[in-house]
PDB file of N, CA and C in Angstrom:
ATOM      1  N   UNK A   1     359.692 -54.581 -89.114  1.00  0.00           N
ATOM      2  CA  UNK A   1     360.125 -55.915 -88.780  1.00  0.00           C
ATOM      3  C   UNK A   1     359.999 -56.847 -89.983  1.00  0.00           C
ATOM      4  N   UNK A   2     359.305 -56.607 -90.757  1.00  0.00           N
ATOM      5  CA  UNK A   2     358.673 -57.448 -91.678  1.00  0.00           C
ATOM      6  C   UNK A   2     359.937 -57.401 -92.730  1.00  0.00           C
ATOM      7  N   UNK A   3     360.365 -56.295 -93.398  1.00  0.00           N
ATOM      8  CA  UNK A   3     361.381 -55.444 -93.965  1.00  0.00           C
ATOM      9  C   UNK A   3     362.791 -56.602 -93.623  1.00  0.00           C
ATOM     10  N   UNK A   4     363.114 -56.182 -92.263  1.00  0.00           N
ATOM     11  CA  UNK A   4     364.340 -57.187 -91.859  1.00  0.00           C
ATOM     12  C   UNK A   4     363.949 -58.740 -91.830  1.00  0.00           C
ATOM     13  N   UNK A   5     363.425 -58.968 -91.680  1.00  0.00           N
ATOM     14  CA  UNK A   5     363.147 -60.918 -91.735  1.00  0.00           C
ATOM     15  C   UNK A   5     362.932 -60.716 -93.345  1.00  0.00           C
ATOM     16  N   UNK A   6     362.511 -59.925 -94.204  1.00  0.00           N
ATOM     17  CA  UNK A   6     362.192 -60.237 -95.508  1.00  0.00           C
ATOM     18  C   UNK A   6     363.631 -59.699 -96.885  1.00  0.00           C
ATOM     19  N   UNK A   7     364.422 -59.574 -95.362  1.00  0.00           N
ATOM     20  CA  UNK A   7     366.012 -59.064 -96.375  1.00  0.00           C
ATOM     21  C   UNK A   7     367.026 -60.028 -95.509  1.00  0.00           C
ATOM     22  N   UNK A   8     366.671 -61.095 -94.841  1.00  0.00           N
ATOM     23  CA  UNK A   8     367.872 -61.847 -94.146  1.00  0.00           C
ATOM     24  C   UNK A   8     368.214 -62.712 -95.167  1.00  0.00           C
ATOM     25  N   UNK A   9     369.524 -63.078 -95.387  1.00  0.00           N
ATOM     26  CA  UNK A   9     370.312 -63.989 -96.354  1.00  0.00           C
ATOM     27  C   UNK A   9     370.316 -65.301 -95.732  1.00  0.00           C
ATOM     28  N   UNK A  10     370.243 -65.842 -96.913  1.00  0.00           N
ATOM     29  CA  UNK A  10     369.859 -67.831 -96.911  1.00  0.00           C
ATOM     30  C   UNK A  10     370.640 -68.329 -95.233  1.00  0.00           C
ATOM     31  N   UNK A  11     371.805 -67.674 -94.950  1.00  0.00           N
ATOM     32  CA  UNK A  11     372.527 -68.308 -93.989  1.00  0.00           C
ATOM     33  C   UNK A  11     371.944 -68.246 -92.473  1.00  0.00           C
ATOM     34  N   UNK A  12     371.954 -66.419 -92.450  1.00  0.00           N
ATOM     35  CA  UNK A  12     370.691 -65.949 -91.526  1.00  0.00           C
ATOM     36  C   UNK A  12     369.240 -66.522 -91.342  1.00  0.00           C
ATOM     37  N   UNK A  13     368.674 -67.036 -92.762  1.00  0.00           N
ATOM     38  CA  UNK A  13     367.594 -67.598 -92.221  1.00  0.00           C
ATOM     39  C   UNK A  13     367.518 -69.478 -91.684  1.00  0.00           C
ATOM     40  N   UNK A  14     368.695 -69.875 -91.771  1.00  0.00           N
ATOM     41  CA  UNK A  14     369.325 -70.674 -91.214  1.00  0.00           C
ATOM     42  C   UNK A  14     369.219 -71.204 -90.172  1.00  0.00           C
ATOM     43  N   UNK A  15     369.628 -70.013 -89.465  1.00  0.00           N
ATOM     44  CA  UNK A  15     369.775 -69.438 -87.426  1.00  0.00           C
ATOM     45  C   UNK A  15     368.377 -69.537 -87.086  1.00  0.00           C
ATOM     46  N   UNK A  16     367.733 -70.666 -86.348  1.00  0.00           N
ATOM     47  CA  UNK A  16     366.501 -70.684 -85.936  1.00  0.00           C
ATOM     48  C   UNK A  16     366.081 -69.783 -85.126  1.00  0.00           C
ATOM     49  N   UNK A  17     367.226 -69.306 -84.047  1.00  0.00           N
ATOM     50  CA  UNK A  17     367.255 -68.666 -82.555  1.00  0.00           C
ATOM     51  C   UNK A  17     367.237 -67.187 -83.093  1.00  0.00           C
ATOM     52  N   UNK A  18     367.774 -66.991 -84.409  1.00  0.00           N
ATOM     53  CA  UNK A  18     367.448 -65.625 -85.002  1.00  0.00           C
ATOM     54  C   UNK A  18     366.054 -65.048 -85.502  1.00  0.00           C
ATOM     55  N   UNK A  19     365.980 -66.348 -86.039  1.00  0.00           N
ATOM     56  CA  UNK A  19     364.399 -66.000 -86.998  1.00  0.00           C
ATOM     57  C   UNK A  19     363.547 -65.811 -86.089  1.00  0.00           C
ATOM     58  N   UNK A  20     363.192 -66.874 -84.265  1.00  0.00           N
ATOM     59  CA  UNK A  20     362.555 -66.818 -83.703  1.00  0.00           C
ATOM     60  C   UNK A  20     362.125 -65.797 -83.168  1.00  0.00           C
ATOM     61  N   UNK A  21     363.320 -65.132 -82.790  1.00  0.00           N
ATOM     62  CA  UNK A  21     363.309 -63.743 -82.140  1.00  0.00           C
ATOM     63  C   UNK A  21     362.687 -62.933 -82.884  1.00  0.00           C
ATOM     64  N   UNK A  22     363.329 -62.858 -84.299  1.00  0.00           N
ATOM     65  CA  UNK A  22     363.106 -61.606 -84.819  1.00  0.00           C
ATOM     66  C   UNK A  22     360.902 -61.977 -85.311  1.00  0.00           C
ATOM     67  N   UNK A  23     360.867 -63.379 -85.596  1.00  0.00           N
ATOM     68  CA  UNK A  23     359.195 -63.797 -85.755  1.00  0.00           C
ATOM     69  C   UNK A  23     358.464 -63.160 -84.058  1.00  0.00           C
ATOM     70  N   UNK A  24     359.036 -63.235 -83.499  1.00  0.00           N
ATOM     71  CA  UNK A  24     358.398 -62.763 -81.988  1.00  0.00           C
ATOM     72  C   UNK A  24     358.442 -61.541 -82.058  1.00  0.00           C
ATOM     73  N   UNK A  25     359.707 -60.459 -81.786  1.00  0.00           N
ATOM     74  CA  UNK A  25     359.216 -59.133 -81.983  1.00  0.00           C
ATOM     75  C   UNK A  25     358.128 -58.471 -83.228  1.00  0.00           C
ATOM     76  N   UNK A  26     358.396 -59.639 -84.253  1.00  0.00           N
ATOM     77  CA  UNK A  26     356.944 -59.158 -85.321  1.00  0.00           C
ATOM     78  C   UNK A  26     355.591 -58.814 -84.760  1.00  0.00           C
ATOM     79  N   UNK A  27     355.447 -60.073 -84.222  1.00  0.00           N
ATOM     80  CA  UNK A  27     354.186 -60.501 -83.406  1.00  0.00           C
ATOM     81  C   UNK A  27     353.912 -59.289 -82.627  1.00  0.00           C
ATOM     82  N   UNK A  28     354.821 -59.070 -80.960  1.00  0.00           N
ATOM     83  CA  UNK A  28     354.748 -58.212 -80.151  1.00  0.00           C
ATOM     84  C   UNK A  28     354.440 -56.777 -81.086  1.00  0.00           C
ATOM     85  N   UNK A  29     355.211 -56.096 -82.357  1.00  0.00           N
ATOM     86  CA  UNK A  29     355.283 -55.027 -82.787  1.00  0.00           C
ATOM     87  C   UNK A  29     353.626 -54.648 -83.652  1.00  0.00           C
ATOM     88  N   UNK A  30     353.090 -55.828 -84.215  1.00  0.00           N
ATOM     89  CA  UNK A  30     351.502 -56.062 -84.370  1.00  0.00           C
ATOM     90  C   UNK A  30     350.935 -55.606 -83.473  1.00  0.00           C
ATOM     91  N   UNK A  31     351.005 -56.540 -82.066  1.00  0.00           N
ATOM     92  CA  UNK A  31     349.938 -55.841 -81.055  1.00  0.00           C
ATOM     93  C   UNK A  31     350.590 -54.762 -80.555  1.00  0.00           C
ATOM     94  N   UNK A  32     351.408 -54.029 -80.774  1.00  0.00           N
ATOM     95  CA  UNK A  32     351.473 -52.548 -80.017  1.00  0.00           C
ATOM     96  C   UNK A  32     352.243 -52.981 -79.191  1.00  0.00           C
ATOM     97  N   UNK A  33     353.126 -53.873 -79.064  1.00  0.00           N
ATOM     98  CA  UNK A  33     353.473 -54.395 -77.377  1.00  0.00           C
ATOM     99  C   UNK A  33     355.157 -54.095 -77.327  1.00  0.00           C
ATOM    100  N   UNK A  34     355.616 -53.836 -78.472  1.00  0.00           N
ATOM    101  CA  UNK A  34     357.161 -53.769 -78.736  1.00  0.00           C
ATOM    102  C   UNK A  34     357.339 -52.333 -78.298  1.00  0.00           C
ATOM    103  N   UNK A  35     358.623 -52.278 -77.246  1.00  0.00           N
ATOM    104  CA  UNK A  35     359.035 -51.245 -76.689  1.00  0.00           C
ATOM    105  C   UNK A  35     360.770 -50.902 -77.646  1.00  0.00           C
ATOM    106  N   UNK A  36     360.775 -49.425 -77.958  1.00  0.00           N
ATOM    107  CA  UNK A  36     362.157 -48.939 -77.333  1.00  0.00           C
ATOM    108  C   UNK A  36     362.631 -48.288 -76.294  1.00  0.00           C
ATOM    109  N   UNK A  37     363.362 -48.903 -76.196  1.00  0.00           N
ATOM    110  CA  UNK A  37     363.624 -48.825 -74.138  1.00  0.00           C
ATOM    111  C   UNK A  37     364.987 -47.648 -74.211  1.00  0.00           C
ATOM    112  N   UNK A  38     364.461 -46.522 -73.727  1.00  0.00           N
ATOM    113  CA  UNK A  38     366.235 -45.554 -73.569  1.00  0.00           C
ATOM    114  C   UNK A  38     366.866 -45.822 -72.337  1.00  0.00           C
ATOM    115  N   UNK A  39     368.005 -46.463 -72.290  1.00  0.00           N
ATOM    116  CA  UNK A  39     368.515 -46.919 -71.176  1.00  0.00           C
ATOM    117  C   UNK A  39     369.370 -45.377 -70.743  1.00  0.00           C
ATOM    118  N   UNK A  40     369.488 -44.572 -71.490  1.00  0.00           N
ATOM    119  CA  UNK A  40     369.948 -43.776 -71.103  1.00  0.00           C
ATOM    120  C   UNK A  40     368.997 -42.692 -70.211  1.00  0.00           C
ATOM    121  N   UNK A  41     368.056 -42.814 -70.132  1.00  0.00           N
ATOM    122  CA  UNK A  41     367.037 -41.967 -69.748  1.00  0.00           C
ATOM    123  C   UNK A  41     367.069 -42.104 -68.257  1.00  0.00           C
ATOM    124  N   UNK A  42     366.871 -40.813 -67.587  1.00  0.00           N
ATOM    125  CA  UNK A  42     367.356 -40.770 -66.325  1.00  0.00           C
ATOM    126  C   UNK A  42     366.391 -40.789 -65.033  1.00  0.00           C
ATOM    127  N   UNK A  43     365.135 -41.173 -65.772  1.00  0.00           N
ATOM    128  CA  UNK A  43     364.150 -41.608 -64.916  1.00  0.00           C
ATOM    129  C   UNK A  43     364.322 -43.182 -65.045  1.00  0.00           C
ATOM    130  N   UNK A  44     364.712 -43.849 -64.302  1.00  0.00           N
ATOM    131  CA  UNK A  44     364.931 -45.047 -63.742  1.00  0.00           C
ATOM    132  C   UNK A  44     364.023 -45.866 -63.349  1.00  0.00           C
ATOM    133  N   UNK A  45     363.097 -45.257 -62.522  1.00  0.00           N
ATOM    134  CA  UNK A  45     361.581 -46.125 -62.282  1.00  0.00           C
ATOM    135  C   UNK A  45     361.427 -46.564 -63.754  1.00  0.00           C
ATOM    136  N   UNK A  46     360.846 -45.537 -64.957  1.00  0.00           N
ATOM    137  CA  UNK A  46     360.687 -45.902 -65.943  1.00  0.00           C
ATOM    138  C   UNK A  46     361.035 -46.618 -66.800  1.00  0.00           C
ATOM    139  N   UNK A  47     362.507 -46.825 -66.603  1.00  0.00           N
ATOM    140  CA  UNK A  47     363.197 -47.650 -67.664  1.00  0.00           C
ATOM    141  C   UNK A  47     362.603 -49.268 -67.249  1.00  0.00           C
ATOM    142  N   UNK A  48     362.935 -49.498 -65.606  1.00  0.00           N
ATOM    143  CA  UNK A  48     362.527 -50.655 -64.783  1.00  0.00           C
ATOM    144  C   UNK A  48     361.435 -50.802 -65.003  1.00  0.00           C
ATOM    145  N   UNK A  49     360.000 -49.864 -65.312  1.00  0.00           N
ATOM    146  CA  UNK A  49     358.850 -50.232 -65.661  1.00  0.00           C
ATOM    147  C   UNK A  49     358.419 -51.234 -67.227  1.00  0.00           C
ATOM    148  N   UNK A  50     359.236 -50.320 -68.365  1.00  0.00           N
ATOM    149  CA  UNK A  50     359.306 -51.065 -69.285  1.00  0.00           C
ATOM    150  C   UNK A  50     360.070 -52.208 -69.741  1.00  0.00           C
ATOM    151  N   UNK A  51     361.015 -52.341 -68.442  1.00  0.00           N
ATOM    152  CA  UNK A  51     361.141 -53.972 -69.057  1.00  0.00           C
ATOM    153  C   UNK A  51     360.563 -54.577 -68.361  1.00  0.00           C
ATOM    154  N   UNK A  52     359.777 -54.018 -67.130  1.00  0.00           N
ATOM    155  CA  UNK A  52     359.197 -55.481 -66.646  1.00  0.00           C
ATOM    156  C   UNK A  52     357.976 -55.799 -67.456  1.00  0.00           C
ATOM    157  N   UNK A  53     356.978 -54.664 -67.808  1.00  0.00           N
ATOM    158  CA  UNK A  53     355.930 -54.626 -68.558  1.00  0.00           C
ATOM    159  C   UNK A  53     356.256 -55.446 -70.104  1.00  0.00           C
ATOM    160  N   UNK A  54     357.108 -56.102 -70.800  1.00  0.00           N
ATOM    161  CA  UNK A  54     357.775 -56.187 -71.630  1.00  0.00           C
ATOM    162  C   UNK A  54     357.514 -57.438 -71.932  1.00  0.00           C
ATOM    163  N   UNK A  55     356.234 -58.102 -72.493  1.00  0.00           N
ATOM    164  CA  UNK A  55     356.155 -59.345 -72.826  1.00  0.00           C
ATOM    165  C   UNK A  55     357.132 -60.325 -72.913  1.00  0.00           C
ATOM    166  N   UNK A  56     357.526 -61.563 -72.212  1.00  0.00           N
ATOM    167  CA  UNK A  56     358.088 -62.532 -72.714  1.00  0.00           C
ATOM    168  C   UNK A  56     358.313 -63.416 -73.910  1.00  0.00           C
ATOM    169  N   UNK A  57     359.393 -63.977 -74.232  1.00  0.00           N
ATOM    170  CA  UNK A  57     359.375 -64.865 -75.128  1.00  0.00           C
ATOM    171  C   UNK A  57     359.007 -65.623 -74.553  1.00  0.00           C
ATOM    172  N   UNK A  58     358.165 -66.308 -75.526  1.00  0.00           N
ATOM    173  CA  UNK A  58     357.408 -67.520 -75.034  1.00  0.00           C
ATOM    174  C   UNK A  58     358.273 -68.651 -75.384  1.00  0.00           C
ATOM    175  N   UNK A  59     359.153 -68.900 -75.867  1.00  0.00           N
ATOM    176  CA  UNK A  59     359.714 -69.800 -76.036  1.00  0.00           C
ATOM    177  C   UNK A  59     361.056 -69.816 -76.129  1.00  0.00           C
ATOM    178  N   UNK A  60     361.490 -69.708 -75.335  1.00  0.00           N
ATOM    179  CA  UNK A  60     363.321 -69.051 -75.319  1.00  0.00           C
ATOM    180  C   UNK A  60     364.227 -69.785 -75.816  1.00  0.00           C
ATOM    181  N   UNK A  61     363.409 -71.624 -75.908  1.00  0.00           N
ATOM    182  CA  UNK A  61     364.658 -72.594 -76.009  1.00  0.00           C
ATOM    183  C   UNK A  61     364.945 -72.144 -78.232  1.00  0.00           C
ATOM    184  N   UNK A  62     364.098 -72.010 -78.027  1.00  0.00           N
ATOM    185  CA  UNK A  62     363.648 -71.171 -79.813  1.00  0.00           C
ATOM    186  C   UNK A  62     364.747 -70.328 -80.010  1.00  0.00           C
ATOM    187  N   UNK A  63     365.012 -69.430 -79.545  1.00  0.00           N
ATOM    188  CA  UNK A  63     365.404 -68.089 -79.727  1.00  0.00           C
ATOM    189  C   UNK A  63     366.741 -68.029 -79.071  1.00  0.00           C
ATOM    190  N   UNK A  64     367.224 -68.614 -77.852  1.00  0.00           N
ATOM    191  CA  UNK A  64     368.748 -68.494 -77.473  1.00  0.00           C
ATOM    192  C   UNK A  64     369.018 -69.886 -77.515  1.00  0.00           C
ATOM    193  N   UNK A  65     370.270 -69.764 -77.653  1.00  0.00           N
ATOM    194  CA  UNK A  65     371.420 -70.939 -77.828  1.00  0.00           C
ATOM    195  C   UNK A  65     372.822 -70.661 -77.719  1.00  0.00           C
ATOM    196  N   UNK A  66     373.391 -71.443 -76.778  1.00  0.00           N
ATOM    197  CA  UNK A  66     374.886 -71.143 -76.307  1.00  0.00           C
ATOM    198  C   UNK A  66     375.638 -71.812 -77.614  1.00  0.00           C
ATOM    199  N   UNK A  67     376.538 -70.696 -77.792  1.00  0.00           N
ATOM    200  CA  UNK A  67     377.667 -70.536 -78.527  1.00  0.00           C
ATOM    201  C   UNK A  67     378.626 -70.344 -78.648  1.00  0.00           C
ATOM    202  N   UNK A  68     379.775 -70.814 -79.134  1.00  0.00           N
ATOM    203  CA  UNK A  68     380.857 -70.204 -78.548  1.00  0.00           C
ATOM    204  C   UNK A  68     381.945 -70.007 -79.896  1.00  0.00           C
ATOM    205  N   UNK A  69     382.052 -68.598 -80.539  1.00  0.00           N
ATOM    206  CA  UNK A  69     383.299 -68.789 -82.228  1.00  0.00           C
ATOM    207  C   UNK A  69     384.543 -69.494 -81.378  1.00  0.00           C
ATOM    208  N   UNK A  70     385.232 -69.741 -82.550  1.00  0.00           N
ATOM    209  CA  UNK A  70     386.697 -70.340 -82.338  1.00  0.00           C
ATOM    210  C   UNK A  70     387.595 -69.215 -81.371  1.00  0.00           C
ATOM    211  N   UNK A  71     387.376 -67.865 -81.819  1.00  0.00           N
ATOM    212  CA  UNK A  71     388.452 -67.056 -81.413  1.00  0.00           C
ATOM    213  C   UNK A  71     388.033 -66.617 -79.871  1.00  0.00           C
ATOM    214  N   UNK A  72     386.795 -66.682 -79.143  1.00  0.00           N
ATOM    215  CA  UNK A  72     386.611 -66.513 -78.235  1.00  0.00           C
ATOM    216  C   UNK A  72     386.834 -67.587 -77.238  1.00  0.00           C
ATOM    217  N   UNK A  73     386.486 -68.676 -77.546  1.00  0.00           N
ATOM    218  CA  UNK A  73     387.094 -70.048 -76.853  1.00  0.00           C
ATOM    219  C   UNK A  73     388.463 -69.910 -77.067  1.00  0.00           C
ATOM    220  N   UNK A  74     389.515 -69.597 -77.952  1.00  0.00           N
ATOM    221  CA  UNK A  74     390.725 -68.603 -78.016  1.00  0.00           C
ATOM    222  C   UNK A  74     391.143 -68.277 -76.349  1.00  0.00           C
ATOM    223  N   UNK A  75     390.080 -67.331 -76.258  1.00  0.00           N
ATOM    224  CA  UNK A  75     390.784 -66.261 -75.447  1.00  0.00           C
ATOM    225  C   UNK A  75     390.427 -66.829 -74.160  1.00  0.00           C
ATOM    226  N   UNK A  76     389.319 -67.500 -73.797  1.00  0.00           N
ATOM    227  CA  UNK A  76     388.859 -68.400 -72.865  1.00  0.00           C
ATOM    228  C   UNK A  76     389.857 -68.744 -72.161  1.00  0.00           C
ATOM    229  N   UNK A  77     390.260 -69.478 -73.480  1.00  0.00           N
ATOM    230  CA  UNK A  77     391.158 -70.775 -72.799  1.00  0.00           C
ATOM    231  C   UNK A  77     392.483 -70.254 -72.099  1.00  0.00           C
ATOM    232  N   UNK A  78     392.927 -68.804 -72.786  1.00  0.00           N
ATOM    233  CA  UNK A  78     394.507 -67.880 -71.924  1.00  0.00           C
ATOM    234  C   UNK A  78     393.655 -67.535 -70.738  1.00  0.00           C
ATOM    235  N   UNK A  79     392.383 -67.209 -70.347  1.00  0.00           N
ATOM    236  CA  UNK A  79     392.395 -66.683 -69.381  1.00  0.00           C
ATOM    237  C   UNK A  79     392.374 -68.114 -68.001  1.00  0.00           C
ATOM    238  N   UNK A  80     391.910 -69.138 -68.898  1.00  0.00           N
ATOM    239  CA  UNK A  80     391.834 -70.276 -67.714  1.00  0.00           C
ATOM    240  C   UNK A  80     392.988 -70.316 -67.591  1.00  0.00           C
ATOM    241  N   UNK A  81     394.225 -70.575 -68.605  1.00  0.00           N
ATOM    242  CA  UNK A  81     395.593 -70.768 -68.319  1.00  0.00           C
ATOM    243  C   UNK A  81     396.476 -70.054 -67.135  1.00  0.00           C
ATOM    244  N   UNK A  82     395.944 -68.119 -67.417  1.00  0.00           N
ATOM    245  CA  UNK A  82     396.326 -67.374 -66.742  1.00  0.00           C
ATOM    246  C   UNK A  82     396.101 -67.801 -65.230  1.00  0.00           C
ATOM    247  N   UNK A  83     395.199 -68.078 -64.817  1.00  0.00           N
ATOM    248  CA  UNK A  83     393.991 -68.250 -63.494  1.00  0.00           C
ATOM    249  C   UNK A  83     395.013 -69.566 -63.154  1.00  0.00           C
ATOM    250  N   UNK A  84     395.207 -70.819 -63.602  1.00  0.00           N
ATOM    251  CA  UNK A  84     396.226 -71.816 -63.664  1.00  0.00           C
ATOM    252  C   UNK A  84     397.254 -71.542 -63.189  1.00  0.00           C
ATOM    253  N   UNK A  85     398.022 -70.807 -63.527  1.00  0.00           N
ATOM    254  CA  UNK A  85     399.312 -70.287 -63.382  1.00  0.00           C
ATOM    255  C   UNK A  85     399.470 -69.424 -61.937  1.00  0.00           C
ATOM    256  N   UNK A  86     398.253 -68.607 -61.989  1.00  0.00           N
ATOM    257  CA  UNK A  86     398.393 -68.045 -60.950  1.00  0.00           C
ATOM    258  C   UNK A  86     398.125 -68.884 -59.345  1.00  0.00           C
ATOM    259  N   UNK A  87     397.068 -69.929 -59.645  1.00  0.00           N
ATOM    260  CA  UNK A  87     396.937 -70.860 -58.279  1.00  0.00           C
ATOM    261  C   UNK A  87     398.224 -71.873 -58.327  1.00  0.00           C
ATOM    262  N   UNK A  88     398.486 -72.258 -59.394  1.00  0.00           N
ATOM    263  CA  UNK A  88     399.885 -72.949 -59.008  1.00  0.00           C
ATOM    264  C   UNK A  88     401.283 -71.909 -57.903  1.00  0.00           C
ATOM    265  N   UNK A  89     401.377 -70.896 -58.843  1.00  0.00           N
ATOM    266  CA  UNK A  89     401.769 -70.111 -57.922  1.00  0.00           C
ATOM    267  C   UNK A  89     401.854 -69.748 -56.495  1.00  0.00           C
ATOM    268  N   UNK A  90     400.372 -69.439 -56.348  1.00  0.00           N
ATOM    269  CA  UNK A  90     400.014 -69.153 -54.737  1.00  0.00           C
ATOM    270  C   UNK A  90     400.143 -70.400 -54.368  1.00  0.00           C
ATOM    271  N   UNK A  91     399.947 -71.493 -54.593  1.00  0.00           N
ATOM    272  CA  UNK A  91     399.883 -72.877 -53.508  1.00  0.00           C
ATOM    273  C   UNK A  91     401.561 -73.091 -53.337  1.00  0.00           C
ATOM    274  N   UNK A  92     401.957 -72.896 -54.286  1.00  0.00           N
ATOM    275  CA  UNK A  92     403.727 -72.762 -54.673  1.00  0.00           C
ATOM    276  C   UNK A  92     404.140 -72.364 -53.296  1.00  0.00           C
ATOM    277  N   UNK A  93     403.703 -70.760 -53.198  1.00  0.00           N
ATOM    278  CA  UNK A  93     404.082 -69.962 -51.973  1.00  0.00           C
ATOM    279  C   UNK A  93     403.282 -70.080 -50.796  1.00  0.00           C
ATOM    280  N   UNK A  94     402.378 -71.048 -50.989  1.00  0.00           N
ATOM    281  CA  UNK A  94     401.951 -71.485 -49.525  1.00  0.00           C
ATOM    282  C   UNK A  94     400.729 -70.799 -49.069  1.00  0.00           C
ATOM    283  N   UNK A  95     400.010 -69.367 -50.428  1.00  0.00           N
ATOM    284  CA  UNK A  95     399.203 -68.383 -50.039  1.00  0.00           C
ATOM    285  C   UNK A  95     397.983 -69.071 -50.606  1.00  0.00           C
ATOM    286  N   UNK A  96     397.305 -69.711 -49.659  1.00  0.00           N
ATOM    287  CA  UNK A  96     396.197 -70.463 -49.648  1.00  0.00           C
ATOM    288  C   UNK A  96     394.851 -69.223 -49.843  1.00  0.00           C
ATOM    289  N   UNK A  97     395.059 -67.988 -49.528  1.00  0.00           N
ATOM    290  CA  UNK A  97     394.049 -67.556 -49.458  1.00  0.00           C
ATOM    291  C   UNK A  97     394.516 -66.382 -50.928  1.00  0.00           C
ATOM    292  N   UNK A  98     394.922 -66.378 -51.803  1.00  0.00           N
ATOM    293  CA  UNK A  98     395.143 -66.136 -53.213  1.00  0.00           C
ATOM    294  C   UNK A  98     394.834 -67.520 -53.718  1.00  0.00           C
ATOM    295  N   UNK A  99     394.885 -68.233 -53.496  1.00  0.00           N
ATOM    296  CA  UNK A  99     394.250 -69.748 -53.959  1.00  0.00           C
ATOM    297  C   UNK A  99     393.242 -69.500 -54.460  1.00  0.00           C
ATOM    298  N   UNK A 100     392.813 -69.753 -52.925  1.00  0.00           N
ATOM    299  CA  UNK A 100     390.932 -70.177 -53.048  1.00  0.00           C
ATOM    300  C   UNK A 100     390.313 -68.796 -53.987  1.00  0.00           C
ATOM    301  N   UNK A 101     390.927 -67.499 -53.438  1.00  0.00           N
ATOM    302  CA  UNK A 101     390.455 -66.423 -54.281  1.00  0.00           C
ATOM    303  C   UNK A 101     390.485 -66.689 -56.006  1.00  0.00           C
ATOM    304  N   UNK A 102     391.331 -66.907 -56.147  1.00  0.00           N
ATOM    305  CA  UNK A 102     391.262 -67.431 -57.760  1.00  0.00           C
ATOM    306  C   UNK A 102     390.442 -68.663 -58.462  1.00  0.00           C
ATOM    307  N   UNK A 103     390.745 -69.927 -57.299  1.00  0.00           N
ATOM    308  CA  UNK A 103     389.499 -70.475 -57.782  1.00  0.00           C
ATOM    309  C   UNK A 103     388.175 -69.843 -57.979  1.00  0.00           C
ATOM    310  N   UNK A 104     388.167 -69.339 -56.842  1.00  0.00           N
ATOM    311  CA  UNK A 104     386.169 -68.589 -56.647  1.00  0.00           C
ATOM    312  C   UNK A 104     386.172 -67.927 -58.273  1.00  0.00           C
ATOM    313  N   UNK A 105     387.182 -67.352 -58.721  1.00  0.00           N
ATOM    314  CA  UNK A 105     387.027 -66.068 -59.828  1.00  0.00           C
ATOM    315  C   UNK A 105     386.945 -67.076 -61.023  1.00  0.00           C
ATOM    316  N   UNK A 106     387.644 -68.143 -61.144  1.00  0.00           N
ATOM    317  CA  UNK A 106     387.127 -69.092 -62.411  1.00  0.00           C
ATOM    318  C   UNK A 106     385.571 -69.292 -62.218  1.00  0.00           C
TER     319      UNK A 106
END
């Protein structure tokens, strides 16, 4: 851990919500507490055991932050359009219950 926070570039260390994280799994990986979790593993109790056992961030407002690039607000925005188009439609044809269904799905 030490390795990656001590090779992140000026921009990366920038990203507070990055550094935080990655300063927290330091911490957790000190006391022994950092898991790799095989999600593929087919004992299931187990997988469910280690994330619940799985220390918290203590401070999340630190570490996540909503974001959104240009090109994904992009695609956002065709799918609200799409969803648009389609309730204009159904109310068009009177099919109130393709309506409301599409609202619910926005």
């Amino acid at each position: 851990m030490r390795n990656i926070i001590a090779n992140l570039n000026p921009q990366e260390l920038m990203k507070s919500e990055l550094k935080s994280v990655l300063e927290h799994m330091e911490v957790l990986a000190g006391e022994g507490k950092l898991l790799a979790i095989d999600l593929l593993d087919k004992n299931h109790l187990k997988v469910l055991h280690q994330i619940v056992d799985t220390p918290a961030i203590l401070n999340p407002k630190n570490a996540f932050n909503l974001t959104i690039i240009e090109r994904s607000r992009i695609f956002l925005d065709g799918q609200v359009s799409k969803h648009e188009q389609a309730i204009l439609l159904a109310v068009d044809r009177s099919d109130t219950e393709l309506a409301e269904w599409k609202i619910r799905e926005l």
